[in-house]
Protein backbone atom coordinates (compact mmCIF):
# COMPACT_ATOMS: atom_id res chain seq x y z
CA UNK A 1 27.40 13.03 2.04
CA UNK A 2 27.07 9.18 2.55
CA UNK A 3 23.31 7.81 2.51
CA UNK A 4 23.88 6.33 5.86
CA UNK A 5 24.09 9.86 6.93
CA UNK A 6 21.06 10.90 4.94
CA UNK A 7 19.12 7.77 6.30
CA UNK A 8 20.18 8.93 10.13
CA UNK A 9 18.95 12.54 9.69
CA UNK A 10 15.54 10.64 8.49
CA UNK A 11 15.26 8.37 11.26
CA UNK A 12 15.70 11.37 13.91
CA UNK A 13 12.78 13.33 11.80
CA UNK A 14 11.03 10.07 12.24
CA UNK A 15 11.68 9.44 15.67
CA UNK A 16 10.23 13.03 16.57
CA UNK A 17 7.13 12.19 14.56
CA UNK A 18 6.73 8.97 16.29
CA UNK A 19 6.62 11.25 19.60
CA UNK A 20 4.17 13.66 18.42
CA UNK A 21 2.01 10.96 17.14
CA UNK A 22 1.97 9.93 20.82
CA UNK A 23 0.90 12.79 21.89
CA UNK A 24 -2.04 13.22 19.79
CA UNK A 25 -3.08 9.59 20.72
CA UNK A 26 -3.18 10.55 24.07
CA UNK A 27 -5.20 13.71 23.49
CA UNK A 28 -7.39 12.26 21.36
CA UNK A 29 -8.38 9.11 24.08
CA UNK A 30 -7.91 12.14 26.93
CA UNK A 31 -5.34 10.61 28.87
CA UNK A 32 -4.08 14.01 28.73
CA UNK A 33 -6.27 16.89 28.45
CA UNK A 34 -6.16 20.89 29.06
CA UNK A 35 -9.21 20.78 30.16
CA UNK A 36 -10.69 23.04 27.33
CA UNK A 37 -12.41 22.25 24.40
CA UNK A 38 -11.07 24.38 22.15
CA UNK A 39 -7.39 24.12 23.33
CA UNK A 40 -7.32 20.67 23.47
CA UNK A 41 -7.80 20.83 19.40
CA UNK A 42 -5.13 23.83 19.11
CA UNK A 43 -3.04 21.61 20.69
CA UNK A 44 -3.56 18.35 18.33
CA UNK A 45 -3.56 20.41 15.16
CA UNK A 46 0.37 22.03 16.60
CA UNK A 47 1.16 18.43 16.50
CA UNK A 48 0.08 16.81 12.95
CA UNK A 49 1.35 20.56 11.48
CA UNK A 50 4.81 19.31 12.69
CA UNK A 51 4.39 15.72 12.08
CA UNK A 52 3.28 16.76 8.41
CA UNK A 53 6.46 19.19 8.30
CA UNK A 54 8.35 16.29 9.43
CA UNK A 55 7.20 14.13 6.82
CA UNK A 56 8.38 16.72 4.53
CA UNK A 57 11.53 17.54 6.48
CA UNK A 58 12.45 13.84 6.38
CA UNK A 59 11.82 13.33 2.69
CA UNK A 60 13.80 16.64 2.15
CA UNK A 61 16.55 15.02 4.35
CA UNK A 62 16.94 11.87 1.92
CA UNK A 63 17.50 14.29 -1.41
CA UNK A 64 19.50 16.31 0.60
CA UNK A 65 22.54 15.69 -1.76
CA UNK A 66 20.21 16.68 -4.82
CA UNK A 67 18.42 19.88 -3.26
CA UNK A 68 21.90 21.35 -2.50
CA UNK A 69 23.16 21.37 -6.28
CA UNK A 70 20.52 23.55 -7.00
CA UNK A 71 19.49 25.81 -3.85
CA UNK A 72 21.64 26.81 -0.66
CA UNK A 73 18.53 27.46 1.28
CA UNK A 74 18.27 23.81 2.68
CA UNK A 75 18.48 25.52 6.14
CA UNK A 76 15.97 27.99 5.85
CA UNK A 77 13.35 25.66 5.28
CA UNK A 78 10.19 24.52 7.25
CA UNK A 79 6.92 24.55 5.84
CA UNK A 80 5.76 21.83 4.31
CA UNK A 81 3.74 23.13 1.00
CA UNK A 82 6.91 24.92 0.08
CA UNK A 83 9.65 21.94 1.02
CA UNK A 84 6.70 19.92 -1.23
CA UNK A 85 6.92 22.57 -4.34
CA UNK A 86 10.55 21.80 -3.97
CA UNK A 87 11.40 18.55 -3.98
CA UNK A 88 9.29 17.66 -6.63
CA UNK A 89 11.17 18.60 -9.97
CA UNK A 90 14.01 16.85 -7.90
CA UNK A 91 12.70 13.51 -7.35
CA UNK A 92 8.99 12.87 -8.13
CA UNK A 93 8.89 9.41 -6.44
CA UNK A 94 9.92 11.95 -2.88
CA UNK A 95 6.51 10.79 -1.05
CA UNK A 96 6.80 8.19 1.57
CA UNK A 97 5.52 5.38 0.21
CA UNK A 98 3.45 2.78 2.86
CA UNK A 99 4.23 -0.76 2.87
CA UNK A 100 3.88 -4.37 4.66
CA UNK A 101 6.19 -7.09 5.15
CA UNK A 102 5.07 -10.41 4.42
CA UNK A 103 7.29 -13.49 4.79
CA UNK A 104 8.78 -14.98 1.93
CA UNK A 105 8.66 -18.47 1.16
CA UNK A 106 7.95 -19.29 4.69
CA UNK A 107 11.56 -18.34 5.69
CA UNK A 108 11.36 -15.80 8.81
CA UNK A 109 14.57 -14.45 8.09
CA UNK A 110 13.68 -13.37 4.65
CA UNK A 111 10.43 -10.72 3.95
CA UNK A 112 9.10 -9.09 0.94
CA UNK A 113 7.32 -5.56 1.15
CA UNK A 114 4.29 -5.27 -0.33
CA UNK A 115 2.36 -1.53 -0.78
CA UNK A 116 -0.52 -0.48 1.04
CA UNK A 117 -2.79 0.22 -1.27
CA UNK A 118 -5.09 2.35 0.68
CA UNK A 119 -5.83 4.22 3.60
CA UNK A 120 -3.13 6.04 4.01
CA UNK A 121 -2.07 9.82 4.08
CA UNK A 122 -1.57 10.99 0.76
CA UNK A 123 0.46 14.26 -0.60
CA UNK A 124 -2.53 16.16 -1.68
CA UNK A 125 -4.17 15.00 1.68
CA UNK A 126 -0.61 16.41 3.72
CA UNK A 127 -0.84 19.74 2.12
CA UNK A 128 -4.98 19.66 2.74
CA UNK A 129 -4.74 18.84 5.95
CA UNK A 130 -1.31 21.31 6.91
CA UNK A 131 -3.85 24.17 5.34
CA UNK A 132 -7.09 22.87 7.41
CA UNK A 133 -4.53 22.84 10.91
CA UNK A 134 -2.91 26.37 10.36
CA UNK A 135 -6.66 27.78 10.19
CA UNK A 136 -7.92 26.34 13.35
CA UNK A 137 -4.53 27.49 15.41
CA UNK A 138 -5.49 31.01 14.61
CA UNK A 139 -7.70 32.86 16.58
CA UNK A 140 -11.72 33.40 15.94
CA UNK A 141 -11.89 37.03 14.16
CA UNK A 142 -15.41 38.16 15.45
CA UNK A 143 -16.20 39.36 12.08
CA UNK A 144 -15.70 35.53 10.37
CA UNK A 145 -17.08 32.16 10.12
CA UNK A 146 -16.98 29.94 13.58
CA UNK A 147 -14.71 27.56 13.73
CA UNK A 148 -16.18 24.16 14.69
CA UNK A 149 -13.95 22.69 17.06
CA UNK A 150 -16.71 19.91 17.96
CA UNK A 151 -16.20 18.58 14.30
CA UNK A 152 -12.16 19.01 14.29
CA UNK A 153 -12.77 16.27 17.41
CA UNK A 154 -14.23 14.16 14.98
CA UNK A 155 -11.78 14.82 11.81
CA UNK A 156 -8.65 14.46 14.05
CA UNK A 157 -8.49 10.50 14.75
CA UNK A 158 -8.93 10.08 10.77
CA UNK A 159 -6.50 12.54 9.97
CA UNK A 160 -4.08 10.75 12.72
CA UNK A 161 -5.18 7.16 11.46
CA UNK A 162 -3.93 7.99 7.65
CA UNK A 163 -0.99 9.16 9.30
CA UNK A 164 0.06 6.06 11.23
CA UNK A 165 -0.85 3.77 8.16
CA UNK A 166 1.39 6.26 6.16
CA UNK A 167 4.31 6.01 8.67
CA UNK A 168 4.34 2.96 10.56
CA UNK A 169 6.14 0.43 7.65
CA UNK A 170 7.23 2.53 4.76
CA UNK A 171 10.08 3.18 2.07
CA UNK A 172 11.53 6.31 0.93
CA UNK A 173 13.13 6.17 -3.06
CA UNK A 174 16.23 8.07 -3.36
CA UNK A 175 16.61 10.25 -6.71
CA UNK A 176 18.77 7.08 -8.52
CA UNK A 177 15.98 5.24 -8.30
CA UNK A 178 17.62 2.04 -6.85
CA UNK A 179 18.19 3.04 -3.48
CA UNK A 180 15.59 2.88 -0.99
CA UNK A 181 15.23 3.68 2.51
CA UNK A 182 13.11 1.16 4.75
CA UNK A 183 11.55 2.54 8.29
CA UNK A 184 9.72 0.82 10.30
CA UNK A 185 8.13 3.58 13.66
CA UNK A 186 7.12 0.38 15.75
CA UNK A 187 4.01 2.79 16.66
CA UNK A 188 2.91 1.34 19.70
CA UNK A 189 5.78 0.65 21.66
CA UNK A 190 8.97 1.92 23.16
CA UNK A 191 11.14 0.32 20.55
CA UNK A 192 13.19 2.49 18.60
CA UNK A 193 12.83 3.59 15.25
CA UNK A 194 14.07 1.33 12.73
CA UNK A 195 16.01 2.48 9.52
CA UNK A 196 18.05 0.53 6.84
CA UNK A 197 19.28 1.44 3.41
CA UNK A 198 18.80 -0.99 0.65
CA UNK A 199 19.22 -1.62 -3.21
CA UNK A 200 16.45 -2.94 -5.19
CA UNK A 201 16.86 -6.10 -6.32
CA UNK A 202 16.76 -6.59 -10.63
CA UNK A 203 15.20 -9.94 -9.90
């Protein structure tokens, strides 16, 4: 399989990420709303459980090559701890990796990236926060702890915020180690999602 094909099953994980992402937004500044409490959180914690699997989905879908010489199960997979366990004796440096592009040399048709340094959604935070959504979606046992939905309102927007600065610029290492893969969601508008392969330069 040819990277370009690897980097277009990324970009379409991506682009359904970018859509749920949306949707939260809109939950979370009640643009849309179910009208409850309780289900408008259920609802927003469905969304950043997929938009978490999809982070691990997409990341899966770059060492796709590299996961198949060792397992056939590729298309069994969905949760995200377990895609996670996975891909790591594969290719360590799997984790999206956040970045921003800064001119170079005052030439706009040339940028550098530079890594966020913070702020962002990290892996231990993904599987944290995957764990922390999967309890609130199930329901109360009258016998258990409450769930407090008025403080998952609160939690939500950060969780969502370490997202975006996760996703919005970022690069993805392939196992060789000198191929990348660039995306850029253009969160905040209708543009499409952007996706390039590159080699990294010796220089």
């Amino acid at each position: 399989m040819s990277i370009k094909i690897q980097a277009q099953k990324y970009k379409e994980c991506m682009k359904e990420a970018k859509r749920r992402i949306e949707v939260v937004d809109q939950l979370i500044s009640r643009k849309i709303t179910t009208g409850i409490l309780i289900t408008d959180v259920e609802l927003m914690c469905v969304q950043i459980r997929k938009i978490l699997e999809l982070i691990a989905l997409s990341s899966l879908a770059a060492n796709q090559v590299e996961y198949q010489k060792i397992s056939n199960s590729l298309a069994k997979l969905w949760n995200a701890k377990e895609i996670v366990k996975n891909l790591e004796p594969i290719n360590p440096k799997y984790y999206p990796e956040p970045i921003v592009l800064q001119g170079w040399n005052d030439d706009p048709n040339h940028t550098r990236t530079q890594p966020v340094k913070s702020g962002y959604l990290t892996r231990d935070e993904l599987l944290d926060i995957y764990s922390r959504c999967g309890g609130l979606l199930h329901a109360q046992n009258p016998f258990g702890r409450s769930k407090d939905f008025v403080q998952a309102c609160k939690v939500i927007p950060v969780w969502l915020k370490k997202i975006k600065s996760l996703l919005d610029k970022h690069i993805v290492n392939l196992v060789d180690s000198e191929t990348m893969i660039m995306v850029i969601l253009n969160l905040g508008f209708e543009n499409d999602v952007s996706v390039g392969v590159y080699w990294k330069s010796s220089a």
